[in-house]
Structures are given as structure tokens and as C-alpha cells.
N, C-alpha and C. Protein backbone atom coordinates (compact mmCIF):
# COMPACT_ATOMS: atom_id res chain seq x y z
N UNK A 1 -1.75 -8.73 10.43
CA UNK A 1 -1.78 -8.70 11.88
C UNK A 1 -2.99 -9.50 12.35
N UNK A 2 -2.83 -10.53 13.17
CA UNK A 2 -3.77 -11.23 13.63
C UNK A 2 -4.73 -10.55 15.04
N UNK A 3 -4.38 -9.73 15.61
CA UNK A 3 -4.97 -9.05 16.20
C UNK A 3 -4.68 -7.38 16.32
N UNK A 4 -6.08 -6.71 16.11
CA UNK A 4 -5.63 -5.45 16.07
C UNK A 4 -5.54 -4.61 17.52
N UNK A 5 -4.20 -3.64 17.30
CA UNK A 5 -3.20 -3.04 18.65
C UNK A 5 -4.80 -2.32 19.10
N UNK A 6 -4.26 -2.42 20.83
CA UNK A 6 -4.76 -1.36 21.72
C UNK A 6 -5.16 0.15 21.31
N UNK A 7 -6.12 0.79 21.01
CA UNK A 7 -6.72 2.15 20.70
C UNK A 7 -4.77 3.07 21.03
N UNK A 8 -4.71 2.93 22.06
CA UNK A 8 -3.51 3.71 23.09
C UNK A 8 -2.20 3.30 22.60
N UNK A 9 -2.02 2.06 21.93
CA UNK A 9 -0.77 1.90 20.46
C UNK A 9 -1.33 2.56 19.41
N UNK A 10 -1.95 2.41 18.66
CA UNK A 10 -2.37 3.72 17.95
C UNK A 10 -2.36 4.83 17.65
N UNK A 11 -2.65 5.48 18.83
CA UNK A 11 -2.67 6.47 18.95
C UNK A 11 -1.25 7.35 19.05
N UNK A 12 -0.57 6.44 20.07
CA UNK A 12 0.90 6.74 19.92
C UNK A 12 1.28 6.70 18.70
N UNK A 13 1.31 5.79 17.99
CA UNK A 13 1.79 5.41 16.06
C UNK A 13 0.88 7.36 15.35
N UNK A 14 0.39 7.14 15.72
CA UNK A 14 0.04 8.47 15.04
C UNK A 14 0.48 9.75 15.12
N UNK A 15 0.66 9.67 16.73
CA UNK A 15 1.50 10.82 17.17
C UNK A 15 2.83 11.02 16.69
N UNK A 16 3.79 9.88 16.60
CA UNK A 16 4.66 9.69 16.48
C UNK A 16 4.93 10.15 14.53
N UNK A 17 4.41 9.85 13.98
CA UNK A 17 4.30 10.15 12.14
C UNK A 17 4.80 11.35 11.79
N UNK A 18 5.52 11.55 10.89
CA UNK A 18 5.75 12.70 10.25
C UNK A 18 4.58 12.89 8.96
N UNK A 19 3.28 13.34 9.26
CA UNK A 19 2.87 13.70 7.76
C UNK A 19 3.59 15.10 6.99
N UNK A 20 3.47 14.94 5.90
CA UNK A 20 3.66 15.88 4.87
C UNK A 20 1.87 17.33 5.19
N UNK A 21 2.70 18.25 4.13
CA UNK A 21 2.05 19.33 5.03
C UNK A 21 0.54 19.25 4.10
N UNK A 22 -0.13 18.27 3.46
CA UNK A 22 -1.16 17.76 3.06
C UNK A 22 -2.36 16.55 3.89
N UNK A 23 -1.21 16.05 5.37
CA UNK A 23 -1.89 15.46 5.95
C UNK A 23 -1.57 13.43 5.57
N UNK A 24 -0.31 13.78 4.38
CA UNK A 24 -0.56 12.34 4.17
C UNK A 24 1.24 11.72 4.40
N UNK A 25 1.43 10.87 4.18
CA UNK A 25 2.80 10.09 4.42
C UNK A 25 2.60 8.86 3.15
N UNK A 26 4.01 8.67 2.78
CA UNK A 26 4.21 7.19 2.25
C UNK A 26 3.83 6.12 2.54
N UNK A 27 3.66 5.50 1.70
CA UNK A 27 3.36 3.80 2.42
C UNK A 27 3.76 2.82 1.38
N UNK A 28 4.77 1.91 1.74
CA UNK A 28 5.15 1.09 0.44
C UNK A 28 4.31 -0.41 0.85
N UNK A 29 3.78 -0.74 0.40
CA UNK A 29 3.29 -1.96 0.30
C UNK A 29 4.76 -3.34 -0.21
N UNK A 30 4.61 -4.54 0.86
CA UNK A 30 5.35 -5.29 0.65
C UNK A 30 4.59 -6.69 0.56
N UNK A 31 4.53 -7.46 -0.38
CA UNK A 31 4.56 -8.92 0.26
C UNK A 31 4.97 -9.74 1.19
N UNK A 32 4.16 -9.64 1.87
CA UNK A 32 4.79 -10.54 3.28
C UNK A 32 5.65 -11.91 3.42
N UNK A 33 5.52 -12.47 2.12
CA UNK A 33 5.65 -13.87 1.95
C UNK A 33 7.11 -14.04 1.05
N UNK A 34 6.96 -13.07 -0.31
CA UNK A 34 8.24 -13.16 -1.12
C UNK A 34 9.22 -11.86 -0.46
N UNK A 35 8.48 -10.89 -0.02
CA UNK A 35 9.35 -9.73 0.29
C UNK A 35 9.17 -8.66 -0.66
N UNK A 36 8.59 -9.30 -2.04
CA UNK A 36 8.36 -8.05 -2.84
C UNK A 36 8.12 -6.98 -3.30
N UNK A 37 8.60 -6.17 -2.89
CA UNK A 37 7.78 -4.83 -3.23
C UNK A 37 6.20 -4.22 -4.08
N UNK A 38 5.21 -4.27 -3.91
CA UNK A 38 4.47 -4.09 -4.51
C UNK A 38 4.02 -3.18 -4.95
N UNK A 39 3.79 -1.75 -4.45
CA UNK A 39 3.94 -0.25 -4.47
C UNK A 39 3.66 0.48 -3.39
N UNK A 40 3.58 1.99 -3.98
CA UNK A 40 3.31 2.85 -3.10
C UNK A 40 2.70 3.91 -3.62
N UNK A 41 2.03 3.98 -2.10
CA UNK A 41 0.93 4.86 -2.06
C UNK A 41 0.68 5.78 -1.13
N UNK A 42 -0.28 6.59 -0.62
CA UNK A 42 -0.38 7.66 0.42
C UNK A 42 -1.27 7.42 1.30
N UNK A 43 -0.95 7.81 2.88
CA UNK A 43 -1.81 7.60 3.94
C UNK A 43 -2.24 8.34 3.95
N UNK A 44 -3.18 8.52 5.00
CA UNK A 44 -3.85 9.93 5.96
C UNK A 44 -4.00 9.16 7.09
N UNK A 45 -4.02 9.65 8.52
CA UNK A 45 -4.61 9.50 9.50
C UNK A 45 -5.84 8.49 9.60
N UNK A 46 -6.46 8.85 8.63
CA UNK A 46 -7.99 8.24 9.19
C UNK A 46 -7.33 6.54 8.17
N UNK A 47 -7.14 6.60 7.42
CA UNK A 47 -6.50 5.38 6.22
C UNK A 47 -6.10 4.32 7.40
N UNK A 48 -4.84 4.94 8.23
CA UNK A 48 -4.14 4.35 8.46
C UNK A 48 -5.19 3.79 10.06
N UNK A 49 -5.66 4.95 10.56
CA UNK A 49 -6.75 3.94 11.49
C UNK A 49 -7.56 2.95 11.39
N UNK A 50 -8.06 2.51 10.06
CA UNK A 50 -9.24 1.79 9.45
C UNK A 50 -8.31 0.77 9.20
N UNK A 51 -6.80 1.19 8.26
CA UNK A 51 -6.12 -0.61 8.29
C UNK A 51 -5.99 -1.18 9.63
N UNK A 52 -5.76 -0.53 10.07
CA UNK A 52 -5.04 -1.03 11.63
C UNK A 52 -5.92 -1.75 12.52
N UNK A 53 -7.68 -1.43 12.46
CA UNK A 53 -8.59 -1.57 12.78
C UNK A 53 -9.10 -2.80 11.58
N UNK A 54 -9.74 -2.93 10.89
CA UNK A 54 -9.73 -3.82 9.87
C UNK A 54 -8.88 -4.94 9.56
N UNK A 55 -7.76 -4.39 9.46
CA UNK A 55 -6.84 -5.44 8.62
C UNK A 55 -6.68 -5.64 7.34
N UNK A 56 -7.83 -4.47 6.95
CA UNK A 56 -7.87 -4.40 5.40
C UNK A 56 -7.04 -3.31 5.21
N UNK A 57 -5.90 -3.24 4.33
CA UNK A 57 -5.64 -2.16 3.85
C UNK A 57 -6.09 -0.75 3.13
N UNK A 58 -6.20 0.43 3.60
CA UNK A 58 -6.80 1.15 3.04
C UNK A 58 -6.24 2.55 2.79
N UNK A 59 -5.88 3.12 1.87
CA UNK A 59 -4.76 4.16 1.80
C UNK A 59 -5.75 5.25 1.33
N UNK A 60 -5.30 6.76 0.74
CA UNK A 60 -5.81 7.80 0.71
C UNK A 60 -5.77 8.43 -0.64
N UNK A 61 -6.57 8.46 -1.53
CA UNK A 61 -6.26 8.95 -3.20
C UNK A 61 -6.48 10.00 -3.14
N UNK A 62 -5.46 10.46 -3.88
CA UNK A 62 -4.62 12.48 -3.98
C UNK A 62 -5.87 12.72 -5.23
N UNK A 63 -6.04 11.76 -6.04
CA UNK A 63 -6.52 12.22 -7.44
C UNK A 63 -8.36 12.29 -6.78
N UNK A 64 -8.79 11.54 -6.44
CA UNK A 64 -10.15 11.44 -5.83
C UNK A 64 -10.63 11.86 -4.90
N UNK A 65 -9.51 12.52 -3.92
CA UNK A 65 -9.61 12.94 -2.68
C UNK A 65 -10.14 12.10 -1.71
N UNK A 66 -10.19 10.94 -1.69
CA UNK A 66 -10.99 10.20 -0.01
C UNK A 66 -10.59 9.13 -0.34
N UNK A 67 -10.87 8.11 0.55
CA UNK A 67 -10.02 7.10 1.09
C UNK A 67 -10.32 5.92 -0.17
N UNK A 68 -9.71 5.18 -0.21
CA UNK A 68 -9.33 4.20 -1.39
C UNK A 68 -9.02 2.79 -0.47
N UNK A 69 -10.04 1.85 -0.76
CA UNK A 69 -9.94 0.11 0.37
C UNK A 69 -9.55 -0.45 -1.26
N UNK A 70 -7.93 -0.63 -0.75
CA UNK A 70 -7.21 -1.54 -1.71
C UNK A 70 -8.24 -2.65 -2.26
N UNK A 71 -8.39 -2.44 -3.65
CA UNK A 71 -9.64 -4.08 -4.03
C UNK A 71 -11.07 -3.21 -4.06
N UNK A 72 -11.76 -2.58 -3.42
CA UNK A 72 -12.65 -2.02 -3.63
C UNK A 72 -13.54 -2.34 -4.91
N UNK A 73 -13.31 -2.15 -6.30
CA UNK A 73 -13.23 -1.65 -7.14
C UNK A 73 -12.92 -3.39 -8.16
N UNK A 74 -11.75 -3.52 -7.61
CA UNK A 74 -10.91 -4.37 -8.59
C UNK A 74 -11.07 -6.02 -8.03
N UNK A 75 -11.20 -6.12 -6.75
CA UNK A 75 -11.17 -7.28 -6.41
C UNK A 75 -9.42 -7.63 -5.70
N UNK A 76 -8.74 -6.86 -6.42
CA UNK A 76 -7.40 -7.04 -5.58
C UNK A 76 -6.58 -6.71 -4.26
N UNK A 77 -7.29 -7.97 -3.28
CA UNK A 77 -7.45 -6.87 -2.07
C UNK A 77 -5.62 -6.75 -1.01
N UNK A 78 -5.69 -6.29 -0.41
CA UNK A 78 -4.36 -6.60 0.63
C UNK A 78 -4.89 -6.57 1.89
N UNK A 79 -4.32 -8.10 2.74
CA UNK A 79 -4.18 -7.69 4.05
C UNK A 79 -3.45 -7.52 4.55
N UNK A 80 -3.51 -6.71 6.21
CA UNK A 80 -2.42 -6.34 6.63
C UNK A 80 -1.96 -7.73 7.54
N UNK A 81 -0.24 -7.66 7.31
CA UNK A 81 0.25 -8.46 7.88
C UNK A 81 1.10 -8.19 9.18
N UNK A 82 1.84 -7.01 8.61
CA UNK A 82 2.94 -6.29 10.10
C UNK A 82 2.98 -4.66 9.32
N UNK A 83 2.72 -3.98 10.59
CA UNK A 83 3.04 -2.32 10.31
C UNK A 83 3.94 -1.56 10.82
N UNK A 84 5.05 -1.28 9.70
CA UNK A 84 6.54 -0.61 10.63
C UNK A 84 6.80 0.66 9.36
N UNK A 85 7.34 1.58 10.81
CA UNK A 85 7.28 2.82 10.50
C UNK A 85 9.04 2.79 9.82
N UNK A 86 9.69 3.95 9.58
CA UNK A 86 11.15 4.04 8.78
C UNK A 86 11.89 5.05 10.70
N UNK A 87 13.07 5.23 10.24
CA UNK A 87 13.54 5.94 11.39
C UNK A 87 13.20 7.46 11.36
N UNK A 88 12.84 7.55 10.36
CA UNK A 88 12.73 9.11 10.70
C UNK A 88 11.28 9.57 10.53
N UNK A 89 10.28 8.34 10.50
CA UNK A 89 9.00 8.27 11.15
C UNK A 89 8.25 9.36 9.70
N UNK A 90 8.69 9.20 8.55
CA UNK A 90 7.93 9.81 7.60
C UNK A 90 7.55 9.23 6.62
N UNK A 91 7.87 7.77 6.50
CA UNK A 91 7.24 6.92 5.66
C UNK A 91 7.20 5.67 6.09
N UNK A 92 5.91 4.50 6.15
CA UNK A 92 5.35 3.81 6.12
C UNK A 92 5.68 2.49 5.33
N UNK A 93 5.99 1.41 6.29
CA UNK A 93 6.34 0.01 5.11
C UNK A 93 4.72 -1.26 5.95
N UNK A 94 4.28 -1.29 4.71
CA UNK A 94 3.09 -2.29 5.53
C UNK A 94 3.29 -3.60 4.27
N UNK A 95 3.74 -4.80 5.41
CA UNK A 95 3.39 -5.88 4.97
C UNK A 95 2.33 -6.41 4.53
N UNK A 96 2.22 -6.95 3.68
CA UNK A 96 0.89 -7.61 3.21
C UNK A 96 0.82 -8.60 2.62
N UNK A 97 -1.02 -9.15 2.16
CA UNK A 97 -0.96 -10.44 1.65
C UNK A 97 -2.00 -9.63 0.42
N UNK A 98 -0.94 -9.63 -0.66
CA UNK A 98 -1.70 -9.64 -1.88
C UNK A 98 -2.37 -10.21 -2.87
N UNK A 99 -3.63 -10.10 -2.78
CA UNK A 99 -4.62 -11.04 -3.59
C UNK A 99 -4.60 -10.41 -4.92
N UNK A 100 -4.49 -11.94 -6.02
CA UNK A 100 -4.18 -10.71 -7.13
C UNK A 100 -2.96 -9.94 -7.69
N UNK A 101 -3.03 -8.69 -8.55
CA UNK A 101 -2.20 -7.65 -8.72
C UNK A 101 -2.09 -6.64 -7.74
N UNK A 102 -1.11 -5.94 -7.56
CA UNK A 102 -0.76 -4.76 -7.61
C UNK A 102 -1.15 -3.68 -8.05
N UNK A 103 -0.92 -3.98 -9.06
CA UNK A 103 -0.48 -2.48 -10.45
C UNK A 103 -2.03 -2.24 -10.86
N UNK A 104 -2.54 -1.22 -11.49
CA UNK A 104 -3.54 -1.14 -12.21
C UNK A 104 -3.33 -1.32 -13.54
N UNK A 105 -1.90 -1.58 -13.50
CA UNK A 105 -1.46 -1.65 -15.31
C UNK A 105 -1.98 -3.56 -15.69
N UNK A 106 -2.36 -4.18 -14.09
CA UNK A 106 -2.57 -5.17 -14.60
C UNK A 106 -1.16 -6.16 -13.98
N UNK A 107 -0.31 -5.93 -13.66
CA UNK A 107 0.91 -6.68 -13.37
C UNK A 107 1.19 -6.56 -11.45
N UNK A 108 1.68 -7.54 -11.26
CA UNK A 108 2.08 -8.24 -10.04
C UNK A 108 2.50 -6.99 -9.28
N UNK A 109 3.39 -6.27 -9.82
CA UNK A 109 3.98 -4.77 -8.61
C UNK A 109 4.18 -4.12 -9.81
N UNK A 110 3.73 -2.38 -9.01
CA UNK A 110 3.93 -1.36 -9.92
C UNK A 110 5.32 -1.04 -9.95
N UNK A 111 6.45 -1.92 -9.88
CA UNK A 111 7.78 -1.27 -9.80
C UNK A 111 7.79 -2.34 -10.88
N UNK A 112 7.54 -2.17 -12.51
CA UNK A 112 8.21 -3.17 -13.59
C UNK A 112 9.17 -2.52 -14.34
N UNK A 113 9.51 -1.55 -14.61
CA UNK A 113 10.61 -1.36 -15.25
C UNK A 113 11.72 -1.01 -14.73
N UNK A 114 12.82 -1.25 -15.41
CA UNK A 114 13.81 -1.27 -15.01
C UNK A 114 15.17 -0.71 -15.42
N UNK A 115 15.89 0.49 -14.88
CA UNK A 115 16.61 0.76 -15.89
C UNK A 115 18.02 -0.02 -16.25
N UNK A 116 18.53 -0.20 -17.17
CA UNK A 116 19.71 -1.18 -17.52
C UNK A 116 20.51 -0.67 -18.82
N UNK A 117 21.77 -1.14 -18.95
CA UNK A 117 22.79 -0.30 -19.41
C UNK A 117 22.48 -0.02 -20.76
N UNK A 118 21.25 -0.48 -21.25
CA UNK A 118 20.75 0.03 -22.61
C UNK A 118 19.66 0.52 -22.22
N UNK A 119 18.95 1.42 -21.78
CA UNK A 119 17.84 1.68 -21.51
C UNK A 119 16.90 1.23 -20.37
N UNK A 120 15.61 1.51 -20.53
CA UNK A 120 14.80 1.04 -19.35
C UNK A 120 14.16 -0.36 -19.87
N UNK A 121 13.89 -1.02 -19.35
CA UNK A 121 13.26 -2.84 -19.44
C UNK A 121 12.23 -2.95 -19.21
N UNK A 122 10.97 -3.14 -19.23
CA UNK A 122 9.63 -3.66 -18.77
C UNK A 122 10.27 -5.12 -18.58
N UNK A 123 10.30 -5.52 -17.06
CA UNK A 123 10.66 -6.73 -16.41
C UNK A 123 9.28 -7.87 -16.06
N UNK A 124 8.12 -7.22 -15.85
CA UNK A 124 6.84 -7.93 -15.24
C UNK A 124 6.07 -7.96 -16.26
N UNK A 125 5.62 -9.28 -16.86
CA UNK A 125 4.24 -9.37 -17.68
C UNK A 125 3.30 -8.52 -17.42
N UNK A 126 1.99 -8.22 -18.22
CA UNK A 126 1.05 -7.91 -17.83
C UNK A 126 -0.04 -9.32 -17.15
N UNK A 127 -0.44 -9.60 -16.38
CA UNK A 127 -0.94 -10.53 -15.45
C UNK A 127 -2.88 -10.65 -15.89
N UNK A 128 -3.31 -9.43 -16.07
CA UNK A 128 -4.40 -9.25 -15.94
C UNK A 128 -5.11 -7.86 -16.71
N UNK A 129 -5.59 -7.87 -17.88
CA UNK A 129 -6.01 -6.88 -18.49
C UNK A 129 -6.51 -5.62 -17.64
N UNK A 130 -6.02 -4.43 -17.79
CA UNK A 130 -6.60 -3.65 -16.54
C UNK A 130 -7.80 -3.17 -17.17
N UNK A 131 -8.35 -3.01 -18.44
CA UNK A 131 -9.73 -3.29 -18.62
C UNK A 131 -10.72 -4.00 -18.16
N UNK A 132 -10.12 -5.31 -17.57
CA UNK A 132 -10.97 -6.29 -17.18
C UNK A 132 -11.05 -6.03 -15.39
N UNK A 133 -10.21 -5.52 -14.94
CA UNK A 133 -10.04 -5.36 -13.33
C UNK A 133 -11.09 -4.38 -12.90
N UNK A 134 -11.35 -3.36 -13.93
CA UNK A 134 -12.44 -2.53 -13.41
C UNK A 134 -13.27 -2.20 -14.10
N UNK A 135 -13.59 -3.64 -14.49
CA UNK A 135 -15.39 -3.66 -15.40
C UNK A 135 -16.62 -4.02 -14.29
């Protein structure tokens, strides 16, 4: 998003959300450019104010408890490109521009395997040692 919405769009977008009874909602991360799916992850309220505000993506870790700025850490950052809600306003699709991986496994999107009429497939290389992403 090249400019970030009015406090009062916002605020509406928030109102409007179905969180889960933890405070958080879905969010699938997309490539803006190929369409790709890249993954998903969990909002909170405050997450989703700081992307929206920023432009940096920034979602909410269940395992760490507090907020998580995509790249932080790794260098693999996302910006936000366009933010659209689903119809029944309980999960989150945010376009983006992904620098980098995805995955912490090291690969392009955390959706690589695949299941197929013999089993499941690992479809995506590994891209980037995930040893090396968070040294």
C-alpha cells in the first residue's frame, strides 16, 4: 500500500474482524506479483495496526507470545501491498512483496508439499539454509 488508510478506515477494519476467542485471526500472506501463496500466520489487533501503519508486515507469535516484524530476525522482510478481508470477516489475505523466503525451512512458501496419488511430494527446493537465516 502506497499510502497508509485514514485512522477512521481502520478502525472500522477492526471493528468489522471476527477474532478467535484468543484475540487473533488468520492471515495468509500472498505475493503480490506471482500470486503465490506464501503462508500463514496469526494477527492480533495491535499486528494488524502497525502493518497498516508501517507497511511493514507484522503478525503475532502464539509460541513467543508478542508481536513478530516479518524479517526481524532473518532479513526476510514483507511489504504490504493490498489488505482484504474474506466474507465472513474471519480471516485475513495480505498481499505482499517478499524479500527473500517465506518458510523458515529455508524455501520460497511454507506450502511445499504436496499430496499426490502416491503419497505426499516435497515440491519447493530448499532456497536458503535455515541455519544460516538466523545466525
Amino acid at each position: 500500500m502506497s499510502n497508509s488508510p485514514d485512522n477512521n478506515f481502520v478502525e472500522q477494519l477492526i471493528n468489522k474482524l471476527q477474532f478467535n476467542e484468543d484475540g487473533l485471526i488468520p492471515a495468509i500472506a500472498q505475493q503480490y506479483d506471482s500470486r503465490e501463496v506464501l503462508m500463514m500466520a496469526w494477527m492480533n489487533e495491535q499486528s494488524i495496526r502497525e502493518t497498516v501503519a508501517t507497511g511493514r508486515v507484522c503478525y503475532y507469535s502464539r509460541s513467543r507470545q508478542k508481536l513478530w516484524r516479518k524479517g526481524e530476525s532473518s532479513g526476510q522482510t514483507q511489504t504490504l501491498k493490498n489488505f482484504r478481508i474474506d466474507c465472513d470477516t474471519d480471516t485475513i489475505l495480505i498481499i505482499v512483496d517478499q524479500i527473500g523466503v517465506a518458510c523458515h525451512t529455508g524455501r520460497r512458501s511454507c506450502f511445499y508439499e504436496e499430496l499426490t496419488e502416491n503419497g505426499i511430494k516435497i515440491i519447493e527446493d530448499i532456497l536458503i539454509n535455515p541455519d544460516d537465516l538466523y545466525s
